[in-house]
N, C-alpha and C. Protein backbone atom coordinates (compact mmCIF):
# COMPACT_ATOMS: atom_id res chain seq x y z
N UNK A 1 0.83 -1.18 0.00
CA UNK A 1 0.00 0.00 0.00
C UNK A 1 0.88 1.25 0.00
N UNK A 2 0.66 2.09 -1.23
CA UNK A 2 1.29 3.39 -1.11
C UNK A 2 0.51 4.60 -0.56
N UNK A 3 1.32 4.86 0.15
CA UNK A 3 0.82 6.73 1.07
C UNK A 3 1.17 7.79 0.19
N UNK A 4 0.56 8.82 -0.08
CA UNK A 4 0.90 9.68 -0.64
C UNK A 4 0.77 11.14 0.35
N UNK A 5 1.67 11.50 0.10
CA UNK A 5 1.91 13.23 1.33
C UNK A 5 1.20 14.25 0.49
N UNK A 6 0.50 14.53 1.40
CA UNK A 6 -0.15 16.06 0.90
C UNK A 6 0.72 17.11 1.90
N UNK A 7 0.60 17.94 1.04
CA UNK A 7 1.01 19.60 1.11
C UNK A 7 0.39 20.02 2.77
N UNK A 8 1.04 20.36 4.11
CA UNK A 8 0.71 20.66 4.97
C UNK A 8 -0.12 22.29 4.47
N UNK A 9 -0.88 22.22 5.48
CA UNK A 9 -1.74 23.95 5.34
C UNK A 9 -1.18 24.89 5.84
N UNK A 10 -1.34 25.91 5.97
CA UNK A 10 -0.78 27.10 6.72
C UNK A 10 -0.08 27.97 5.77
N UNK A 11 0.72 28.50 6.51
CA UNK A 11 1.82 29.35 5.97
C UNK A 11 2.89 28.51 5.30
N UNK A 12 3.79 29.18 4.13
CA UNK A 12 5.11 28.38 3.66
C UNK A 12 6.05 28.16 4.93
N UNK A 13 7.08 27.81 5.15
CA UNK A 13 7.89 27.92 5.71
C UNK A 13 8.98 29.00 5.50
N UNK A 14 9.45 29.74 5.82
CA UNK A 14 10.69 31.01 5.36
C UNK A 14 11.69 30.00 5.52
N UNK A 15 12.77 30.50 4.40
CA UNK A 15 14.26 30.13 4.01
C UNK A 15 15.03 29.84 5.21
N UNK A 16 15.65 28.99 5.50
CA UNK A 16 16.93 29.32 6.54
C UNK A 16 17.62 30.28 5.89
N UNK A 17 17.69 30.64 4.86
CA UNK A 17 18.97 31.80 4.81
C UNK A 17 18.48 32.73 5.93
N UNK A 18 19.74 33.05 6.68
CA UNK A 18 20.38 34.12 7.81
C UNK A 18 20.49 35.40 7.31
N UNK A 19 20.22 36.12 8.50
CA UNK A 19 20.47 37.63 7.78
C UNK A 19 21.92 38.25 9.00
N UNK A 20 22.46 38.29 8.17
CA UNK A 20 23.64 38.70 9.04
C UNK A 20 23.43 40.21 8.95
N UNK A 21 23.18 41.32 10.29
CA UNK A 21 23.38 42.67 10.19
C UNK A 21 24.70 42.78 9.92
N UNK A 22 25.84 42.18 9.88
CA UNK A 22 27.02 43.38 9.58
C UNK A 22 27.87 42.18 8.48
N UNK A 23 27.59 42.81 7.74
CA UNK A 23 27.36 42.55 5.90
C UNK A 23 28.88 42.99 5.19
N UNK A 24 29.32 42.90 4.28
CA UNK A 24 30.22 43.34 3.59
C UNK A 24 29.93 44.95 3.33
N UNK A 25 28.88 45.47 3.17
CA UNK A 25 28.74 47.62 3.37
C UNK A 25 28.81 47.72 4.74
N UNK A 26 28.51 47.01 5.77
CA UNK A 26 28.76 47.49 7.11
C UNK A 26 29.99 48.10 7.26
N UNK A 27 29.84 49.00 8.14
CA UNK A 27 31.25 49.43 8.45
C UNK A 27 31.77 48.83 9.89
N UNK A 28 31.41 47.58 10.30
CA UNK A 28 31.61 46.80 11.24
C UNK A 28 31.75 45.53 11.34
N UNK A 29 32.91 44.99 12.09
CA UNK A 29 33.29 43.17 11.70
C UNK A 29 32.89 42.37 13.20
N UNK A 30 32.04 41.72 13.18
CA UNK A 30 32.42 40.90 14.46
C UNK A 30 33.72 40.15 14.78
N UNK A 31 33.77 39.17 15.74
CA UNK A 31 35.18 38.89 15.63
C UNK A 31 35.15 37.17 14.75
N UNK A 32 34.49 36.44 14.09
CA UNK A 32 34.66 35.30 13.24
C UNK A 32 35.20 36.32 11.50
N UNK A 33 34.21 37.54 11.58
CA UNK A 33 34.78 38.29 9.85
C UNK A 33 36.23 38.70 10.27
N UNK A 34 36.43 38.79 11.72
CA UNK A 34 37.52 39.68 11.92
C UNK A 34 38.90 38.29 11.66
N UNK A 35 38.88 37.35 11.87
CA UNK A 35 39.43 36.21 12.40
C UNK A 35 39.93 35.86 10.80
N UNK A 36 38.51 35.78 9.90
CA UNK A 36 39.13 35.00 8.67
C UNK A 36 40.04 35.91 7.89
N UNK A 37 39.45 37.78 7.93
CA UNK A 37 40.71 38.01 7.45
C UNK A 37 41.31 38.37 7.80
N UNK A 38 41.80 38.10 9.07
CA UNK A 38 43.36 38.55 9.77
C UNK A 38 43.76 37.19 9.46
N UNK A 39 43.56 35.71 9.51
CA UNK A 39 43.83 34.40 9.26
C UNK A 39 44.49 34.26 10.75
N UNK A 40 43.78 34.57 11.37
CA UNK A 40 44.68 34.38 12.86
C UNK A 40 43.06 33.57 13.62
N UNK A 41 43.73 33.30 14.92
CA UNK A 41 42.71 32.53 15.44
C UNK A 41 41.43 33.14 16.50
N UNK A 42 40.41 33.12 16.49
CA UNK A 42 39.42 34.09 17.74
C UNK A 42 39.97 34.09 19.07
N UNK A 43 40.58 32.96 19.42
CA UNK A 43 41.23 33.04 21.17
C UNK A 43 42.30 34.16 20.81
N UNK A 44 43.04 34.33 19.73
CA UNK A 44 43.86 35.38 19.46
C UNK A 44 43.38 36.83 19.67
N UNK A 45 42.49 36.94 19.10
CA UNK A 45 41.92 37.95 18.72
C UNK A 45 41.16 38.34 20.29
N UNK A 46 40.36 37.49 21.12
CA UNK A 46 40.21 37.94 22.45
C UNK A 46 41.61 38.06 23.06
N UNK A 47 42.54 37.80 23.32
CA UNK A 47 44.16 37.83 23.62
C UNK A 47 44.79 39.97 23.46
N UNK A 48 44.07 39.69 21.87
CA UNK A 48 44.69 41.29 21.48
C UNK A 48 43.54 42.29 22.12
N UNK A 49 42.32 41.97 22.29
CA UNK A 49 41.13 42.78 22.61
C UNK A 49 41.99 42.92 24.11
N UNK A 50 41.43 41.66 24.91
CA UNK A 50 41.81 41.76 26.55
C UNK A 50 43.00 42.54 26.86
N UNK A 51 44.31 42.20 26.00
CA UNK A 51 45.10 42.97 26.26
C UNK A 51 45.29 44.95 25.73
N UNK A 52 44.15 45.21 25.21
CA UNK A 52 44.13 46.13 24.46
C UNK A 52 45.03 46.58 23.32
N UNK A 53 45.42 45.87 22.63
CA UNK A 53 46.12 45.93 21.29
C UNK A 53 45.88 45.84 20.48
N UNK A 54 44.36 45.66 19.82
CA UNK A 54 43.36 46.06 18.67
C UNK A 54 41.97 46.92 19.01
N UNK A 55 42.15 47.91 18.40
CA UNK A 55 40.93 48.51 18.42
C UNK A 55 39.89 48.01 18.33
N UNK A 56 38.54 48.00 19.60
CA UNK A 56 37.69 47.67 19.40
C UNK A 56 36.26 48.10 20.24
N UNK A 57 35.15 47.05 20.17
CA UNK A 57 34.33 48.40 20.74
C UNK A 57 33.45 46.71 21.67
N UNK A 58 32.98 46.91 22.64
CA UNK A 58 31.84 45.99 23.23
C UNK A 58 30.80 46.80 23.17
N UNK A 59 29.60 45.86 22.66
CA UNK A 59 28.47 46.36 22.87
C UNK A 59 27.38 45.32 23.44
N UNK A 60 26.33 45.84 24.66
CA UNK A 60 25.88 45.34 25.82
C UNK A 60 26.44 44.59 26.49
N UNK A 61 28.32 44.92 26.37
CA UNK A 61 29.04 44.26 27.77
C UNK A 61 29.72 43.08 27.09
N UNK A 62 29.28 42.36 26.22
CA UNK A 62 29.67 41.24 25.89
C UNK A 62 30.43 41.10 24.04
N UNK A 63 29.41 41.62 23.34
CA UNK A 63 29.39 41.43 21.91
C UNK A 63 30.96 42.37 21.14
N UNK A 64 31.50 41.64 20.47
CA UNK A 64 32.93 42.88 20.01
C UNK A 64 32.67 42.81 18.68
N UNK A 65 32.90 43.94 18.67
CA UNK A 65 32.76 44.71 17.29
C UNK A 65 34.04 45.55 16.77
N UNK A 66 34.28 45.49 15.67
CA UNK A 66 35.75 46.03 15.10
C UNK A 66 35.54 46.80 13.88
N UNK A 67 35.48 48.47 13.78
CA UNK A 67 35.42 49.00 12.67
C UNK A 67 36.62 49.04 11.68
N UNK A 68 36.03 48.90 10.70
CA UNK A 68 36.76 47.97 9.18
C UNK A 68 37.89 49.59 8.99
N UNK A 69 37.66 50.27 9.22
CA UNK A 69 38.64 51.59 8.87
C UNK A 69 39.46 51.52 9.91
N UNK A 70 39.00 51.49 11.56
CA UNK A 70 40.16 51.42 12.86
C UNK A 70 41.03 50.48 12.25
N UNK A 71 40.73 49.25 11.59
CA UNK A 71 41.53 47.55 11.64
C UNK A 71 42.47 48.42 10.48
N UNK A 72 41.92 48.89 9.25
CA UNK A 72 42.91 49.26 8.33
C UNK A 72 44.19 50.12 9.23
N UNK A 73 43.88 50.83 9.87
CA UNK A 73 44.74 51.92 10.23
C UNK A 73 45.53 51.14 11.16
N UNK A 74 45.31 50.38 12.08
CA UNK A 74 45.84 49.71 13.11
C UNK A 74 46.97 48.64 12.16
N UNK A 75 46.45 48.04 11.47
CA UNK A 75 46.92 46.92 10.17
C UNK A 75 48.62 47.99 9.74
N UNK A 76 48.12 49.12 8.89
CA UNK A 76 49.13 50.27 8.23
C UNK A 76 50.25 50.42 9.61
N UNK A 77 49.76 50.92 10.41
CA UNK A 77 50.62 51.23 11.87
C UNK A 77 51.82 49.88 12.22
N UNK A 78 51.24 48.98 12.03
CA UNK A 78 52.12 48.08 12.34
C UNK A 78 53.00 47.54 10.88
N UNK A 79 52.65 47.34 10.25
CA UNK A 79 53.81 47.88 8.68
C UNK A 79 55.41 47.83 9.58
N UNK A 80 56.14 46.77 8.89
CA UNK A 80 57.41 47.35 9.22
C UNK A 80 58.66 47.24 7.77
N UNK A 81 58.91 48.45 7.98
CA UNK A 81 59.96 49.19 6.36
C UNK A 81 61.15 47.94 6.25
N UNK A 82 61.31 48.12 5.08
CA UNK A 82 62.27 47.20 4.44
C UNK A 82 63.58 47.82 4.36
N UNK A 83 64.50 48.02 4.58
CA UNK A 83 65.51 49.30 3.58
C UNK A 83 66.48 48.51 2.62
């Protein structure tokens, strides 16, 4: 005996696609965007926060946030000359 599935009622279901607020136009990286392109590791990256050696910002105490222009400038600053 074959069953055949009908179409549940209601509403569709919405996409899993995610909406990430801080996007490639954001002018803000959490620390996993911050991680892949520094290629360094997140315990790192809390390491440079805790110790204060990357610019960065907490928001409600917990969440870090890293503006994409501070990281450039911080990035340039540390540059070291060839002669």
């Amino acid at each position: 005996m074959t069953t055949v599935k009908t179409p549940k009622r209601g509403r569709p279901k919405k996409s899993a696609k995610k909406v990430n607020p801080i996007n490639d136009r954001s002018e803000y990286m959490n620390i996993n965007e911050l991680s892949n392109l520094l290629k360094i590791s997140v315990s790192h990256i809390y390491t440079l926060t805790s110790s204060k050696k990357i610019p960065h910002m907490k928001v409600l105490g917990k969440k870090l946030l890293f503006d994409k222009a501070e990281i450039k400038e911080w990035l340039k600053s540390k540059k070291v000359s060839v002669n």
